[in-house]
C-alpha atoms as a PDB file:
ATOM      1  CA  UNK A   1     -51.295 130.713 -26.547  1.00  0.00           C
ATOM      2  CA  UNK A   2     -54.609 132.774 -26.818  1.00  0.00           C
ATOM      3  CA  UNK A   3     -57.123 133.372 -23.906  1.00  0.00           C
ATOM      4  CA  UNK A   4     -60.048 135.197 -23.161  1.00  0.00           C
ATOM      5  CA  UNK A   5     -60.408 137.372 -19.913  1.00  0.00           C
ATOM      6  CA  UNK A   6     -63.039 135.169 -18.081  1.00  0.00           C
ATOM      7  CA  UNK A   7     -60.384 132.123 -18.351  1.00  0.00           C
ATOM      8  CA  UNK A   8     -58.047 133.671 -16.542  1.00  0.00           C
ATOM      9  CA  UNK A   9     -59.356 135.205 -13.601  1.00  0.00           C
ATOM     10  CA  UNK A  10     -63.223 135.933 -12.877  1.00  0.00           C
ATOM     11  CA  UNK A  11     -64.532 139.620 -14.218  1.00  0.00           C
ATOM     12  CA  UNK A  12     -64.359 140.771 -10.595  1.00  0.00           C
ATOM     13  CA  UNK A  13     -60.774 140.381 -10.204  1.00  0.00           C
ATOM     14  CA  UNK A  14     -59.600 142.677 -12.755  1.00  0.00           C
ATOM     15  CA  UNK A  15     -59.072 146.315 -11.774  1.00  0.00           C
ATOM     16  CA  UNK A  16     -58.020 149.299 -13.684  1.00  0.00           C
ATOM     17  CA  UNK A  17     -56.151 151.935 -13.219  1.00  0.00           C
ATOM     18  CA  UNK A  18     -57.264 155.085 -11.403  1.00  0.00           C
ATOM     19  CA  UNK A  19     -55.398 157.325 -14.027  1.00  0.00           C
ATOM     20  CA  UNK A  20     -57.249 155.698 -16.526  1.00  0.00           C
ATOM     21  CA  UNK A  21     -59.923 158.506 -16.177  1.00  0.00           C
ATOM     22  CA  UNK A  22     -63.771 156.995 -16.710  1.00  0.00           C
ATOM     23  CA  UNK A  23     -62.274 153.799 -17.821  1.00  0.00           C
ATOM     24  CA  UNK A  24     -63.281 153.219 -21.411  1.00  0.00           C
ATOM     25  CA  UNK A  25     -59.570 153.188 -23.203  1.00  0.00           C
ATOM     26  CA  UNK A  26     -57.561 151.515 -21.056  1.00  0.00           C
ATOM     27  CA  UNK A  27     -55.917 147.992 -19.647  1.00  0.00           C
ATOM     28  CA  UNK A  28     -57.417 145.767 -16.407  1.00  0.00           C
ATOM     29  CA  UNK A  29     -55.189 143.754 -14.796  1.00  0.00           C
ATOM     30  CA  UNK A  30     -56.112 140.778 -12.303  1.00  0.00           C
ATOM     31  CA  UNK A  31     -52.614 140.284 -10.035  1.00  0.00           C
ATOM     32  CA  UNK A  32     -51.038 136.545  -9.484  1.00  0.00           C
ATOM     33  CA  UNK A  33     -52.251 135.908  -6.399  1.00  0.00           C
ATOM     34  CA  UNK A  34     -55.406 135.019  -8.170  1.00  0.00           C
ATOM     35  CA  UNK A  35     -54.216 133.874 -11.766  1.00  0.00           C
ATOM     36  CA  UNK A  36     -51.894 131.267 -10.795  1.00  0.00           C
ATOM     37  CA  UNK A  37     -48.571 132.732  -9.929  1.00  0.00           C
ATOM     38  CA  UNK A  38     -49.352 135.448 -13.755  1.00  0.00           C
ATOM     39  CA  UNK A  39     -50.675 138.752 -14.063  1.00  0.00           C
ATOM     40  CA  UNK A  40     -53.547 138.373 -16.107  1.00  0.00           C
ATOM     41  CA  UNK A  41     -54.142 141.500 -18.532  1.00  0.00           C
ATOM     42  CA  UNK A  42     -56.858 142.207 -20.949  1.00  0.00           C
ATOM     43  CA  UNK A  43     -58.953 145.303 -22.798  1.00  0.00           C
ATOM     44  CA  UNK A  44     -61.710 147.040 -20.538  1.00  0.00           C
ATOM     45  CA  UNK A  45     -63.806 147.304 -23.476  1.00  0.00           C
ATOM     46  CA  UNK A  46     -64.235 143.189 -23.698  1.00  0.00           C
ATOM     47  CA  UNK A  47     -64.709 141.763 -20.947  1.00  0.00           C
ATOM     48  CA  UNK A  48     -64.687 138.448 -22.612  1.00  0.00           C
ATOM     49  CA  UNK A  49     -62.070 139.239 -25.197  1.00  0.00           C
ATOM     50  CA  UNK A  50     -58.678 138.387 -25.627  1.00  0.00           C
ATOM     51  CA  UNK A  51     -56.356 138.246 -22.943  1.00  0.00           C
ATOM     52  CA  UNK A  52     -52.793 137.674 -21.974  1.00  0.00           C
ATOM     53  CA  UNK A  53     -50.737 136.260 -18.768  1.00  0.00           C
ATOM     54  CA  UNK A  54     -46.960 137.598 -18.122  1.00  0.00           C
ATOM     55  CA  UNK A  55     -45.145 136.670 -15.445  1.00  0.00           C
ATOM     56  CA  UNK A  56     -44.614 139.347 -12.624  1.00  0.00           C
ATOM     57  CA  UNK A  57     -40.792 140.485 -12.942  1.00  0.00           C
ATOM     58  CA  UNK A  58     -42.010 141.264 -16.406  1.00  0.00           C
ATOM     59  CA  UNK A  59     -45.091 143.020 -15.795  1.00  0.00           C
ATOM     60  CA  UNK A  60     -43.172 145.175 -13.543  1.00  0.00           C
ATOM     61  CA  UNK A  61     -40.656 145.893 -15.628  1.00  0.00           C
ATOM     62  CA  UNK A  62     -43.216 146.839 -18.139  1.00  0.00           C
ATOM     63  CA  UNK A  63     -44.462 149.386 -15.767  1.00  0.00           C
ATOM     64  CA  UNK A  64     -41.293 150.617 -14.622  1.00  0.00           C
ATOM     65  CA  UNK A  65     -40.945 151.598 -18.229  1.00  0.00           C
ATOM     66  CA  UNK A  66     -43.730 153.140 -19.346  1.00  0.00           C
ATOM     67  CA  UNK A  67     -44.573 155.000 -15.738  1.00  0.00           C
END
């Protein structure tokens, strides 16, 4: 199932990374306890563009992985 960011979780709620330097090439995230129990991730350069939701064991062990 396709989304777009701003269905998920409001542009606020997103962050990115701080070693994502300025920001331009990376991921935001918005965490579950404001996308319904998901981890909402999408591309900083659209805003409004597609976007996923994963469930949080998996997001973690996505992290675990590629930290």
């Amino acid at each position: 199932m396709a989304f777009n960011a701003q269905g998920l979780a409001p542009e606020g709620d997103f962050i990115v990374s701080s070693y994502s330097g300025n920001g331009n090439n990376c991921i935001k995230m918005a965490g579950p306890t404001l996308t319904h129990g998901y981890v909402a991730v999408c591309d900083s350069k659209h805003d409004n563009g597609p976007a996923f939701a994963i469930q949080p064991k998996a997001w973690k062990a996505f992290i675990s992985f590629v930290a």
